[in-house]
Protein backbone atom coordinates (compact mmCIF):
# COMPACT_ATOMS: atom_id res chain seq x y z
CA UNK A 1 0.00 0.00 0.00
CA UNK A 2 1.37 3.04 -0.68
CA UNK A 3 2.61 6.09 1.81
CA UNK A 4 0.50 9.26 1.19
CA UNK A 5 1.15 12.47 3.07
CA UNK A 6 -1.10 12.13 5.88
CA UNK A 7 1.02 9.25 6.95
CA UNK A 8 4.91 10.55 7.19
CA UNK A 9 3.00 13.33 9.04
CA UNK A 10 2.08 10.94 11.21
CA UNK A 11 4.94 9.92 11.75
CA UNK A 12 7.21 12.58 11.98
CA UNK A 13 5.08 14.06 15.01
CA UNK A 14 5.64 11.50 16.95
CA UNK A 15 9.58 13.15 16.48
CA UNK A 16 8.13 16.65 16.81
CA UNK A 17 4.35 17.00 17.83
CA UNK A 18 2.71 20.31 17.00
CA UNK A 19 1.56 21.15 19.83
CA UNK A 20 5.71 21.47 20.96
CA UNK A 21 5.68 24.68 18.52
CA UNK A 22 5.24 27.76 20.19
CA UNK A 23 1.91 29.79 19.85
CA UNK A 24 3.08 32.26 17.46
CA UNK A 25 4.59 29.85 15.14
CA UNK A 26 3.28 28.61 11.79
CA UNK A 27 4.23 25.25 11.12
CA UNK A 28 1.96 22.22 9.84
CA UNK A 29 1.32 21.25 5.97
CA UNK A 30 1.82 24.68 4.52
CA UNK A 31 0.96 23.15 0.59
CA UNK A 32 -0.94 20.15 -1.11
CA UNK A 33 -2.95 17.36 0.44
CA UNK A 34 -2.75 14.61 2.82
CA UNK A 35 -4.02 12.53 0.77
CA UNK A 36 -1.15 12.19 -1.73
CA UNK A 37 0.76 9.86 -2.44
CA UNK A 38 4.51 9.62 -1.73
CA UNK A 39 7.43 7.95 -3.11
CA UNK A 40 9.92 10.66 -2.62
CA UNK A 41 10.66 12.93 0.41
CA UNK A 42 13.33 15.89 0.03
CA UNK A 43 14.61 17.36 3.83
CA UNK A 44 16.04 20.77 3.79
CA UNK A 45 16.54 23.36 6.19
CA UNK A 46 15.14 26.22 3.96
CA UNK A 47 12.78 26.57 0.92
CA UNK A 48 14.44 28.94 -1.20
CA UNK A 49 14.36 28.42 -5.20
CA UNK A 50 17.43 27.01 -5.82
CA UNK A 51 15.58 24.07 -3.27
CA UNK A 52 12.49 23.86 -5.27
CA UNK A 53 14.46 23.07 -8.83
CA UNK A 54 16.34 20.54 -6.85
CA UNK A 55 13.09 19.29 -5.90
CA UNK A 56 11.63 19.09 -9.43
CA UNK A 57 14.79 17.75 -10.73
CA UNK A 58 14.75 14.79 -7.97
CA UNK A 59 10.89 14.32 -8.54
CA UNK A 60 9.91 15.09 -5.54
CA UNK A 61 6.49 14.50 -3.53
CA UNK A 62 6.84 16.23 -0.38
CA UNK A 63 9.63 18.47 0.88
CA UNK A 64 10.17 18.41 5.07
CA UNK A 65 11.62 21.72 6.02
CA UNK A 66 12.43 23.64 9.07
CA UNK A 67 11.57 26.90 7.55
CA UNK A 68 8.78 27.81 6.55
CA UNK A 69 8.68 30.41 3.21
CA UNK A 70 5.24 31.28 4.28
CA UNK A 71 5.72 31.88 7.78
CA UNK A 72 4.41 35.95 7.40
CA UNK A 73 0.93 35.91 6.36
CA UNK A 74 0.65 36.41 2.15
CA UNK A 75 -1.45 39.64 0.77
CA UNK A 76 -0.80 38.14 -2.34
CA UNK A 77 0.95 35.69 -4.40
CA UNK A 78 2.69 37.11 -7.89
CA UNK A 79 5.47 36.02 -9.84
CA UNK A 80 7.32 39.65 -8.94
CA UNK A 81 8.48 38.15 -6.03
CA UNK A 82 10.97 35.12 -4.76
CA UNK A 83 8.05 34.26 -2.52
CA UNK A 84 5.65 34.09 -5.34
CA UNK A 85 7.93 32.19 -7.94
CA UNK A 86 8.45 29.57 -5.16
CA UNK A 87 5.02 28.70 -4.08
CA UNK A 88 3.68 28.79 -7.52
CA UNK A 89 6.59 26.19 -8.61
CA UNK A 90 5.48 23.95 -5.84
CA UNK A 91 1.43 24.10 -6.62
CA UNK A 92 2.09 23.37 -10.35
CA UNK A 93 4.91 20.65 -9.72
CA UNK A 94 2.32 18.84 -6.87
CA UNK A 95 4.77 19.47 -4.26
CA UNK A 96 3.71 18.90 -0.98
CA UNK A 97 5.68 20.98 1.79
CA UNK A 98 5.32 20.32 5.62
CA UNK A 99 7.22 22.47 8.00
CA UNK A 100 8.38 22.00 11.37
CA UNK A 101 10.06 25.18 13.12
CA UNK A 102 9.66 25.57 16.72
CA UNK A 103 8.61 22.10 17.45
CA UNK A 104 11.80 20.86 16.26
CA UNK A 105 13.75 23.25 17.73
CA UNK A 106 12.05 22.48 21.54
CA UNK A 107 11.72 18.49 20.74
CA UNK A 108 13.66 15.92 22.37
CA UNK A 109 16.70 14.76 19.78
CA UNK A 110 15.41 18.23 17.84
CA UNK A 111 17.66 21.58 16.85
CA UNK A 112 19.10 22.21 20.32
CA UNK A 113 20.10 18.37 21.72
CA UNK A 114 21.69 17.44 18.38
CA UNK A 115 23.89 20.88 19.07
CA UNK A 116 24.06 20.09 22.62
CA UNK A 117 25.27 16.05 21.44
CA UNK A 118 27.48 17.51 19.23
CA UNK A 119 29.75 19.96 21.40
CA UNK A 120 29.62 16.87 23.81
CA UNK A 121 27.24 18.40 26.67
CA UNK A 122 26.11 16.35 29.96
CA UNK A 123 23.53 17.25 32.53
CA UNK A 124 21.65 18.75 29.70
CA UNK A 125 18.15 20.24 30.98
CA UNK A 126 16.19 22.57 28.93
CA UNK A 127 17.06 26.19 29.16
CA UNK A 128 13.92 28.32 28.24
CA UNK A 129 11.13 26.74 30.77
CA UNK A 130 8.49 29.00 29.54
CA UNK A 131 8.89 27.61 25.99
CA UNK A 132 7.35 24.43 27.63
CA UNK A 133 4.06 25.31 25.57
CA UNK A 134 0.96 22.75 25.94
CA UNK A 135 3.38 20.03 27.76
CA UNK A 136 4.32 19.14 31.30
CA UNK A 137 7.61 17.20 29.78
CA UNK A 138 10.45 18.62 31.43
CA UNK A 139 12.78 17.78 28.37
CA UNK A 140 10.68 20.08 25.97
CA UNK A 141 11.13 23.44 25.34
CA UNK A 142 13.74 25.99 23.75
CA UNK A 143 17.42 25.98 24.45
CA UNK A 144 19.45 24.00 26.49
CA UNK A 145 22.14 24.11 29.07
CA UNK A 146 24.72 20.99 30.14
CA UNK A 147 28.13 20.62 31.43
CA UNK A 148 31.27 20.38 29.35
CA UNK A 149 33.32 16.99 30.10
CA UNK A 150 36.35 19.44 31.24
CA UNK A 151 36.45 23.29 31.91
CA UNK A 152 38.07 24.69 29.07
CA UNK A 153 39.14 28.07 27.48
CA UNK A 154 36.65 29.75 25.42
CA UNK A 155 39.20 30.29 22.99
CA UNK A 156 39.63 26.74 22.87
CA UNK A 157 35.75 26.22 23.13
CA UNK A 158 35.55 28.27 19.89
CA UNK A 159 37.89 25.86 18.42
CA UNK A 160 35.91 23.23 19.10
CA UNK A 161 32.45 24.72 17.96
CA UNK A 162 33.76 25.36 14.84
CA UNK A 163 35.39 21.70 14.46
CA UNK A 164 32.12 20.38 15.22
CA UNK A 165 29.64 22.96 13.25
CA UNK A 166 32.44 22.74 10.43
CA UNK A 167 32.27 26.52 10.27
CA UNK A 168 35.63 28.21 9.13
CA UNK A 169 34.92 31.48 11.19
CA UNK A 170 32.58 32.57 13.91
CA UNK A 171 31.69 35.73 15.95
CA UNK A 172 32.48 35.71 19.97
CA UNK A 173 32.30 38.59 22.54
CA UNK A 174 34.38 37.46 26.04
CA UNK A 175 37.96 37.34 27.11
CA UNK A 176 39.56 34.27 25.13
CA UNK A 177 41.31 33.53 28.27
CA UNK A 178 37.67 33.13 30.40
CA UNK A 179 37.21 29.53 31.86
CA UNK A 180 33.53 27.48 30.36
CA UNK A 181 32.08 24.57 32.09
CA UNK A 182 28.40 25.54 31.76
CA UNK A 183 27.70 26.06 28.74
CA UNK A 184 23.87 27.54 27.23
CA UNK A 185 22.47 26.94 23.95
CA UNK A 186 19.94 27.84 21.44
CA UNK A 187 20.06 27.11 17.28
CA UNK A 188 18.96 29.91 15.19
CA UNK A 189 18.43 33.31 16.60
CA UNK A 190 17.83 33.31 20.24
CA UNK A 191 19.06 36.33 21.44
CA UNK A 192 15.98 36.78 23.88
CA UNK A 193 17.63 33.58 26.22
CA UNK A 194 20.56 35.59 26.94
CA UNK A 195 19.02 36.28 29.91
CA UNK A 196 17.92 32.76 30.57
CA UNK A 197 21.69 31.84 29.92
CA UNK A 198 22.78 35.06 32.70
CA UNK A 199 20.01 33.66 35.33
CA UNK A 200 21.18 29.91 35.14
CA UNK A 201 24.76 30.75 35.92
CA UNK A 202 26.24 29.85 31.92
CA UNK A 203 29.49 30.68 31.67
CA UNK A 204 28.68 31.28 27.57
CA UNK A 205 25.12 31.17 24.95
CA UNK A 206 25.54 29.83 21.90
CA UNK A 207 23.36 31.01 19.23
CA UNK A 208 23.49 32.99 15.89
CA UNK A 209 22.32 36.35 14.45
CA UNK A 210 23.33 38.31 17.25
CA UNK A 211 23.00 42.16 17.23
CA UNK A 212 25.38 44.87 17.64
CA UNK A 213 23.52 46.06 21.38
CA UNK A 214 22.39 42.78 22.24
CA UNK A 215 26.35 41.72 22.28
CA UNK A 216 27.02 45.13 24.49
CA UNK A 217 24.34 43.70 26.85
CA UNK A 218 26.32 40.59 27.19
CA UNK A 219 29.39 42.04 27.63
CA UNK A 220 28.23 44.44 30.41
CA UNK A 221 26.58 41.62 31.92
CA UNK A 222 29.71 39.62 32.19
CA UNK A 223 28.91 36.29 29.62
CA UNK A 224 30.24 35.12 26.49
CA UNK A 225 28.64 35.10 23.44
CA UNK A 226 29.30 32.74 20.46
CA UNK A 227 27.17 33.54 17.34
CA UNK A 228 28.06 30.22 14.93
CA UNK A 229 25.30 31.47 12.49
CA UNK A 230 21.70 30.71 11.98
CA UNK A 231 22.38 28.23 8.95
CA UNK A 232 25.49 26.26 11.02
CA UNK A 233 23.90 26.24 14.15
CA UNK A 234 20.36 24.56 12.68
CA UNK A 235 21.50 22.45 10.01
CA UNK A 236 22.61 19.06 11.12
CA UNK A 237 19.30 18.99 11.76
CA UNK A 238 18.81 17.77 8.46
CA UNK A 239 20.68 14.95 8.56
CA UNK A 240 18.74 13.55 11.73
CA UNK A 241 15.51 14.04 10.21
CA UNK A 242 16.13 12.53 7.08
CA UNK A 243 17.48 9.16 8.86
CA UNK A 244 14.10 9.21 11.14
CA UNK A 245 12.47 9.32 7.86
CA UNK A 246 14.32 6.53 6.22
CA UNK A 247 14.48 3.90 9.45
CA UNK A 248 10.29 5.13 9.47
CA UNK A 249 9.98 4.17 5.91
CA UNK A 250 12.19 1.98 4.36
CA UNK A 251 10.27 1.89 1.33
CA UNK A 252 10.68 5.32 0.44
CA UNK A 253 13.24 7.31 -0.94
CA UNK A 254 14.45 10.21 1.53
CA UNK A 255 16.86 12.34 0.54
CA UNK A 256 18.82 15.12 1.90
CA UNK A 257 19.14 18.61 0.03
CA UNK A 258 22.30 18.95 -1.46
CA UNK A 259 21.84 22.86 -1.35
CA UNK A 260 23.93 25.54 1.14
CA UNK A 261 21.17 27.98 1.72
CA UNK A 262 23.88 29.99 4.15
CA UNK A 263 23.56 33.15 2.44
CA UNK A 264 26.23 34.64 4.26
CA UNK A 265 29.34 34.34 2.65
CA UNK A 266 33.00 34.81 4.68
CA UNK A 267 36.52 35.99 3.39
């Protein structure tokens, strides 16, 4: 029998329920029906363009992304726009697109414990408590805070974010010589748990697009900052999703987007 939509959305909630997204969030099947069929599933972080023709080229059915190109509510859709040219390539290539944002950022084995997994964390709790929206699971919510195996150097913390985000370059704010055990994090833009990361005695927050006064704050305030990037900090998301996918259903062909959409480029 074969997979239709309604079913790998089944399935994938039970990685990232809805209800785990926060209120003002938009995330859900944005385009096409539950009732289609599927033989093909593309993962990406972002829907831009360059992601739909890879989409079309790959024959895809449904594309699973993280962002969602229609999170601002629409006045219109024309072909003047990227916006436009996007979701009118998906309608008339029957491309279904789901998106999960917030919910996979606040799941368990989401955004923020594959970061916290990857820079080797322990102890890790949840960071933003109030993000624990429609759920009394203490291991939901936004951000998260753990213990490094040794106290370290943030210079040599740096070193090892970038070894393990694969990033060339990063931004930091802090003394290179300051000692991190406790260490706060949040993929994306999270600016607004710096606070959270102050209050719960982190010796640095993690987290990207960072702004010039929000950095000051910090610095006044006596943590370090690391902003990795939104792209670098989000996107080995990717990569866990698609294997859910593929150990869910072994029938079906799930592939991972071969395309950077970091538009950010460094020199």
């Amino acid at each position: 029998m074969a997979s239709r939509v309604k079913d790998v959305i089944k399935q994938f909630e039970q990685l990232a329920p809805k209800e785990y997204a926060e209120k003002w969030d938009n995330v859900g099947l944005m385009l096409g029906s539950i009732d289609s069929n599927v033989q093909k599933i593309l993962v990406t972080l972002d829907v831009t363009l360059h992601v739909v023709n890879e989409a079309i080229e790959k024959g895809i059915d449904l594309i699973i992304a993280h962002h969602n190109p229609m999170f601002n509510p629409l006045a219109n859709i024309t072909l003047d726009n990227p916006q436009g040219k996007l979701i009118t390539k998906l309608i008339k290539s029957e491309i279904n697109l789901y998106c999960a944002h917030t919910n996979l950022d606040s799941c368990p084995g989401g955004v923020n414990d594959i970061l916290a997994d990857l820079l080797e964390l322990t102890d890790v709790k949840v960071l933003d408590k109030s993000s624990q929206v429609n759920t009394f699971d203490q291991n939901v919510g936004l951000g998260r805070v753990g213990i490094l195996p040794q106290e370290t150097s943030l210079l040599e913390f740096i070193k090892q974010v970038k070894a393990a985000l694969n990033i060339d370059s990063l931004r930091y704010v802090g003394n290179l010589d300051t000692k991190i055990k406790k260490v706060s994090l949040c993929g994306g833009s999270a600016a607004s748990l710096i606070n959270d990361a102050i209050n719960i005695g982190a010796d640095v927050f993690l987290t990207g697009d960072l702004k010039f006064h929000e950095a000051q704050d910090a610095e006044n305030l006596g943590i370090c900052l690391i902003d990795a990037g939104h792209f670098a900090t989000e996107v080995p998301v990717v990569k866990k999703v698609a294997a859910y996918l593929q150990n869910s259903f072994s029938e079906l062909e799930i592939i991972e987007s071969k395309i950077n959409t970091e538009p950010f480029k460094f020199i």
